[in-house]
Protein backbone atom coordinates (compact mmCIF):
# COMPACT_ATOMS: atom_id res chain seq x y z
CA UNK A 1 -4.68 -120.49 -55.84
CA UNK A 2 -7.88 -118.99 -54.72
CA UNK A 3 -11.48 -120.82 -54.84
CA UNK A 4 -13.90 -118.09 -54.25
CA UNK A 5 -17.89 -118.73 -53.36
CA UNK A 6 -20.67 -117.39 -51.57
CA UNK A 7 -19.22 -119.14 -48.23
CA UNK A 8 -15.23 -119.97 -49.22
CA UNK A 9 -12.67 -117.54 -50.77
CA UNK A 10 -9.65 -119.14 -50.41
CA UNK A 11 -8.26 -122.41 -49.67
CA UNK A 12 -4.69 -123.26 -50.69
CA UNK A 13 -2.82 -126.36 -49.59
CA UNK A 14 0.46 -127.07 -49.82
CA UNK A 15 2.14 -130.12 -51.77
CA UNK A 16 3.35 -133.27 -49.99
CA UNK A 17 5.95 -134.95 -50.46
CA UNK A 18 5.93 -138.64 -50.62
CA UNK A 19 9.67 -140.35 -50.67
CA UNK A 20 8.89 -144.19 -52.22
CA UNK A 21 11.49 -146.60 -52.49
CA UNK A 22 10.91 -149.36 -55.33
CA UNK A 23 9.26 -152.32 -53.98
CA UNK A 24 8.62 -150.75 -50.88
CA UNK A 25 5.62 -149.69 -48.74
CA UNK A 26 7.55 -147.05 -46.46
CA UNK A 27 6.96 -143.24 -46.63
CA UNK A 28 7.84 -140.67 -44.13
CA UNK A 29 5.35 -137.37 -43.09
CA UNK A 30 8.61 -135.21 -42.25
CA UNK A 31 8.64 -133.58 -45.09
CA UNK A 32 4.93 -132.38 -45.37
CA UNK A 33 3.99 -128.84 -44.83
CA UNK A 34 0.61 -126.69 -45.12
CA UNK A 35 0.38 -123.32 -44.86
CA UNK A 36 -2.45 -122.19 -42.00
CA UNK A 37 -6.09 -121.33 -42.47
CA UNK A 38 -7.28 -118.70 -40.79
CA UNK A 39 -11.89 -119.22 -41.16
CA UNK A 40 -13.10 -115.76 -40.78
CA UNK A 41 -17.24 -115.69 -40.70
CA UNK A 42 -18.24 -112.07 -41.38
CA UNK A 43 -21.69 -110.68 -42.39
CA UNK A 44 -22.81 -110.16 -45.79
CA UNK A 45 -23.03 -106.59 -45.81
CA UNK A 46 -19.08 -106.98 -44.91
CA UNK A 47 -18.21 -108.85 -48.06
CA UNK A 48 -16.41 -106.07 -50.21
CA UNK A 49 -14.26 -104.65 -47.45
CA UNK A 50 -13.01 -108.31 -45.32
CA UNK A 51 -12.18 -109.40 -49.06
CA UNK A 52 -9.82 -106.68 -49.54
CA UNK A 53 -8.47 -106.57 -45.54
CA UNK A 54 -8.00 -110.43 -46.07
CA UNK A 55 -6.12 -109.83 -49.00
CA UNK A 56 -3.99 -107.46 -46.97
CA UNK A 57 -3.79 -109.76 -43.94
CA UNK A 58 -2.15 -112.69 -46.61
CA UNK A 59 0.15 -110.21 -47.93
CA UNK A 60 1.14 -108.92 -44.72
CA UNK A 61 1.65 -112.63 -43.13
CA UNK A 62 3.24 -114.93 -45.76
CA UNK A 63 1.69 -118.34 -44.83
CA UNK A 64 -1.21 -117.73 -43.58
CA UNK A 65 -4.55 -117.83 -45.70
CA UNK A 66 -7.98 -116.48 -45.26
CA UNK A 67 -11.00 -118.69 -45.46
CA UNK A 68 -14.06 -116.13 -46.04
CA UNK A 69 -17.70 -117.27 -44.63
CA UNK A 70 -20.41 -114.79 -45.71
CA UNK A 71 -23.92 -114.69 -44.94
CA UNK A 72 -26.38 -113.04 -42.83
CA UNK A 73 -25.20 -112.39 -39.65
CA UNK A 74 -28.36 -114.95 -37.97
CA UNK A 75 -26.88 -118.00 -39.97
CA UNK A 76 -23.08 -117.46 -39.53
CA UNK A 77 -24.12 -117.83 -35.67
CA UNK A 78 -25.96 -120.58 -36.24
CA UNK A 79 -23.53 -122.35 -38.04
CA UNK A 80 -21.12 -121.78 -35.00
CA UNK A 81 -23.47 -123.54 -32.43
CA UNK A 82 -23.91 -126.46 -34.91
CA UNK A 83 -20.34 -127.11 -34.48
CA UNK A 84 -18.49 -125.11 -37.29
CA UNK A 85 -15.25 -124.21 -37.16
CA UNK A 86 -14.82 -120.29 -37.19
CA UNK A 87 -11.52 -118.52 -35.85
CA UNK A 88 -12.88 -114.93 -36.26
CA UNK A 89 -16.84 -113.77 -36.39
CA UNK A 90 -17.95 -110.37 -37.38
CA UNK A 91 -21.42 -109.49 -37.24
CA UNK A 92 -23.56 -106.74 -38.49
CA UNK A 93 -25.32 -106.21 -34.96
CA UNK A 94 -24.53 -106.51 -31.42
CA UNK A 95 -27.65 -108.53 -30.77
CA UNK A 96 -26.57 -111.19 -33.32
CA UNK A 97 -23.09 -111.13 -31.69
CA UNK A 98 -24.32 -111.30 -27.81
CA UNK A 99 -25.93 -115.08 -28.93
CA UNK A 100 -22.62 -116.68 -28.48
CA UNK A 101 -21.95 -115.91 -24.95
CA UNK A 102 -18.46 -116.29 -23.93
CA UNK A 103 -18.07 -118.47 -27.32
CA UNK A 104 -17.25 -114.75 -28.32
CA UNK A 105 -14.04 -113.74 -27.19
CA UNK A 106 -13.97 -109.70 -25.81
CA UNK A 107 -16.17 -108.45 -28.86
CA UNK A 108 -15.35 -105.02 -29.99
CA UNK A 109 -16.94 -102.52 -32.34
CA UNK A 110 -15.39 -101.30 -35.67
CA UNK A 111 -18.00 -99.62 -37.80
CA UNK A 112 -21.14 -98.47 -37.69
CA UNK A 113 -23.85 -98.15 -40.79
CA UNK A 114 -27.42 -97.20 -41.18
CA UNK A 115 -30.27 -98.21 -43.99
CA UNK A 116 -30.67 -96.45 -46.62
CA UNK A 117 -33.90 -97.29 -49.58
CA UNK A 118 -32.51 -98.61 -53.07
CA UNK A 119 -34.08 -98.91 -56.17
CA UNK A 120 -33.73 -99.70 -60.31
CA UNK A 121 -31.16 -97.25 -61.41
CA UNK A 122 -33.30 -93.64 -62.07
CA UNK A 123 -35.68 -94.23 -59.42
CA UNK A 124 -38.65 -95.30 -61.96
CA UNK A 125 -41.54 -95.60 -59.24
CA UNK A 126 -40.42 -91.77 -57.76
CA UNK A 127 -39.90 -93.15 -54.38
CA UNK A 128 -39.17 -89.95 -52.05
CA UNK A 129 -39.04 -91.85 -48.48
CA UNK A 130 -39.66 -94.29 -46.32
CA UNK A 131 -43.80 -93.76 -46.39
CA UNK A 132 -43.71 -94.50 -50.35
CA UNK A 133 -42.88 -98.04 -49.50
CA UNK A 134 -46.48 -98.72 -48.66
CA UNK A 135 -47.97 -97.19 -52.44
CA UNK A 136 -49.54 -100.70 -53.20
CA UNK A 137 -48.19 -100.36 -56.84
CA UNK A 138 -44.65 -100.19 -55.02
CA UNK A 139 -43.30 -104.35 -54.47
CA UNK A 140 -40.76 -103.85 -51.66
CA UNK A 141 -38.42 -106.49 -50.53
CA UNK A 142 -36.58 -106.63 -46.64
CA UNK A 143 -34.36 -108.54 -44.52
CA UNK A 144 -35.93 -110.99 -41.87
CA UNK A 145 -36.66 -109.62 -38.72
CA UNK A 146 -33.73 -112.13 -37.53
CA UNK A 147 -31.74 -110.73 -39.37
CA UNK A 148 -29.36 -106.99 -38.18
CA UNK A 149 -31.00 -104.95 -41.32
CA UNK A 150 -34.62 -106.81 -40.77
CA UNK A 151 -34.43 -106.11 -37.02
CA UNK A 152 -33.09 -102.49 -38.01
CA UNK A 153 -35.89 -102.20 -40.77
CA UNK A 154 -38.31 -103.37 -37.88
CA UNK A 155 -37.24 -100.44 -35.94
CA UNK A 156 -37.96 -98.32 -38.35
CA UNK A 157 -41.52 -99.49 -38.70
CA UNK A 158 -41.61 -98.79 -34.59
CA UNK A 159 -40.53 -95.49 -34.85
CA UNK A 160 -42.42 -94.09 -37.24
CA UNK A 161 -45.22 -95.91 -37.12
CA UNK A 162 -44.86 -96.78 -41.01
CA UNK A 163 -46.26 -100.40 -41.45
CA UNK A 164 -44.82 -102.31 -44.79
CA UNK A 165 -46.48 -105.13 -46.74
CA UNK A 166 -43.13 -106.22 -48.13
CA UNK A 167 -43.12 -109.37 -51.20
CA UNK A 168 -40.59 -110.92 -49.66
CA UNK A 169 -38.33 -111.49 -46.24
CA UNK A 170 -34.61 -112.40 -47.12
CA UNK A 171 -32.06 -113.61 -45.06
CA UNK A 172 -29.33 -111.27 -45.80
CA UNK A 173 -28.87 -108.09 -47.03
CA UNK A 174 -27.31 -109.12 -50.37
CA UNK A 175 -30.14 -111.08 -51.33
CA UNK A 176 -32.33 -107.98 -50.84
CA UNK A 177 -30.27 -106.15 -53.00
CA UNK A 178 -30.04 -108.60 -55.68
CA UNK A 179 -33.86 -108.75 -55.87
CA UNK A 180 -33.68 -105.06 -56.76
CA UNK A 181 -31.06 -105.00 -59.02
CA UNK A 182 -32.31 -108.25 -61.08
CA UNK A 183 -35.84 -106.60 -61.35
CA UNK A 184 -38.02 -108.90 -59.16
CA UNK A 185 -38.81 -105.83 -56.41
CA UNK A 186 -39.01 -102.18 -57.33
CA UNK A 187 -37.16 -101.58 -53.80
CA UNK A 188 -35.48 -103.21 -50.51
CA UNK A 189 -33.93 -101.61 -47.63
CA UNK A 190 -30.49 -102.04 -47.13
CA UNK A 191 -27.12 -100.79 -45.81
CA UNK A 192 -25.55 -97.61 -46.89
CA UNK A 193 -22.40 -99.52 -47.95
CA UNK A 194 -24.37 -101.98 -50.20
CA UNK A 195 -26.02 -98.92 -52.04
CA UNK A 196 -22.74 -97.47 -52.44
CA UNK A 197 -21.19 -100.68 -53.47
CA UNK A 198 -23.79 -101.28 -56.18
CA UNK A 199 -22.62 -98.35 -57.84
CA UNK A 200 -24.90 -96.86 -60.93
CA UNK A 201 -26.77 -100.10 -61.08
CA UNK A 202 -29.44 -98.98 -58.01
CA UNK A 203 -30.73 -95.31 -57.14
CA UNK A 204 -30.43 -94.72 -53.29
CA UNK A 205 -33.23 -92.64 -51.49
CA UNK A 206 -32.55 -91.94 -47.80
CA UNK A 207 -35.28 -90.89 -45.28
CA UNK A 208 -34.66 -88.54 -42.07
CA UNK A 209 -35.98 -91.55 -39.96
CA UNK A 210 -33.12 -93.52 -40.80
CA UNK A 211 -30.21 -91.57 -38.76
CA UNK A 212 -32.07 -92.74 -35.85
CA UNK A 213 -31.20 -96.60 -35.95
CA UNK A 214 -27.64 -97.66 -36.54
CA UNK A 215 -25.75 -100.84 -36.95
CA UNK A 216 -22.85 -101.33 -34.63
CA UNK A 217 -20.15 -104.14 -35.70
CA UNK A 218 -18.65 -106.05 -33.60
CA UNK A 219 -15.95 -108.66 -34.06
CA UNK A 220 -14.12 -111.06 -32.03
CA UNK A 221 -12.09 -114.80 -32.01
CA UNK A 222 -13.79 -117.71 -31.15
CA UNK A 223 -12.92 -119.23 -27.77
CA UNK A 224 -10.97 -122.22 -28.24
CA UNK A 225 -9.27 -121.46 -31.93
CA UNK A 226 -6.09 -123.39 -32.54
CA UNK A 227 -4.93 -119.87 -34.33
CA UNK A 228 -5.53 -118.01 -31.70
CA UNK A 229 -2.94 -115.68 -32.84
CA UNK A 230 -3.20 -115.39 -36.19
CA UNK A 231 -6.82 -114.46 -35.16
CA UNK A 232 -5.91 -111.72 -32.78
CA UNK A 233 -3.56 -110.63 -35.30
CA UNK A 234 -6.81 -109.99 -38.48
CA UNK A 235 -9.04 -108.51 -35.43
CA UNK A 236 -6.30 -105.88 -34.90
CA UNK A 237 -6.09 -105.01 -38.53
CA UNK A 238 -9.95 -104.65 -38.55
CA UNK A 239 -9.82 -102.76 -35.87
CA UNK A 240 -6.70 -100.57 -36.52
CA UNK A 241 -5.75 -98.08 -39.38
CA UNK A 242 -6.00 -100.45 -42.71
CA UNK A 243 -9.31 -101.48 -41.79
CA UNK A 244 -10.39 -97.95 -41.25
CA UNK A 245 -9.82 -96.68 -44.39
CA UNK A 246 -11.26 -99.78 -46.06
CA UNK A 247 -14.28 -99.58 -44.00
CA UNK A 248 -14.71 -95.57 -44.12
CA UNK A 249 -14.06 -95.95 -48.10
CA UNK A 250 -16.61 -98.24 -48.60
CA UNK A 251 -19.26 -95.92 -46.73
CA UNK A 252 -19.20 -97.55 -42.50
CA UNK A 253 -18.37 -95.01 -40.32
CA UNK A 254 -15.00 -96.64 -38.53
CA UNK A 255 -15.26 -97.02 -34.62
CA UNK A 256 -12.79 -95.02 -32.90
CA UNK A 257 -9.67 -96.27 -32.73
């Protein structure tokens, strides 16, 4: 059975069995069993696509089971140096990923993606670029600058000189989008791949300046994993075919294989 949740997806634990003789205390631990748990910390903006690769990697490796850790890509790292266990990380930014050190095993990149503007479905406020997000009748919400989109949206700023006044700083891309979509911001920058995953519930407006500053994804094992394998094993499906056409489906641009 699956238990999904902002930071768990699936946990499933197999039954023991317990041999008790009447009037006696003994039992014996030779006939428990539990299948393995593979944790798997990927960033937010990842959520759609590692949910359906994990559900391939189960399918594909009968006793093994995905744990899924979302969040931004800032706090999944943190959460690693605190002392969390984490047998795969996948980050939305090579920046973010470079703060483990050798913690990281050989990262690699597997997708690329860019920001794109997002609004209420219909575009009521006529936003036409990346300038209208300064018309002081516009509310505008972003990532935190420690976070890959804020430190991509930052960029952006940089390069075109641009300055926002945004309501509010979030710390991961979903949470930007779900202050558009419930109604409390008239727009937020986010990924191409959360636009498209919204579906008719946002309007997406791109801007030429955008092209310019691009996400690279890399993910790797964690040095000292007890599944090492089994870790290798979902970074090579990530990397390989399946996870190309789940990634390029969902809007990334795949790295080359």
């Amino acid at each position: 059975m699956k238990i999904s949740g902002l930071f768990r997806r699936a946990l499933v634990v197999a039954g023991v069995t317990l041999a008790v003789a009447a009037g006696s205390v003994g039992c014996s631990n030779d006939d428990t069993g539990s299948d393995s748990v593979l944790d798997v910390y990927a960033a937010a903006s990842l959520t759609q696509t590692f949910t359906e690769i994990a559900d391939m990697y189960e399918k594909a490796h009968d006793g093994v089971d995905v744990r899924l850790n979302f969040a931004g890509s800032s706090a999944l790292v943190n959460q690693i140096q605190q002392g969390a266990d984490a047998d795969v990380i996948a980050t939305a930014d090579q920046a973010t990923m470079r703060r483990l050190g050798d913690a990281a095993v050989d990262p690699k990149i597997f997708a690329t993606n860019t920001l794109v503007i997002v609004t209420a479905s219909g575009n009521p406020k006529n936003i036409d670029g990346f300038e209208s997000l300064t018309n002081p009748d516009t509310s505008t919400v972003v990532c935190a600058v420690e976070v890959p989109c804020g430190a991509a949206t930052a960029q952006v700023q940089r390069n075109t000189g641009i300055e926002l006044s945004p309501v509010s700083e979030e710390t991961s891309v979903s949470a930007v989008l779900a202050k558009v979509t419930s109604g409390q911001a008239d727009a937020g920058l986010v990924y191409v791949t959360d636009a498209k995953g919204a579906g008719n519930t946002v309007s997406a407006v791109g801007d030429p300046a955008f092209a310019s500053v691009v996400n690279s994804y890399p993910i790797a094992t964690l040095q000292g994993t007890p599944h090492a394998a089994d870790a290798q094993m979902f970074v090579d499906m990530v990397l390989g075919a399946t996870g190309a056409e789940v990634l390029g489906a969902a809007g990334f641009t795949p790295a080359p294989a």
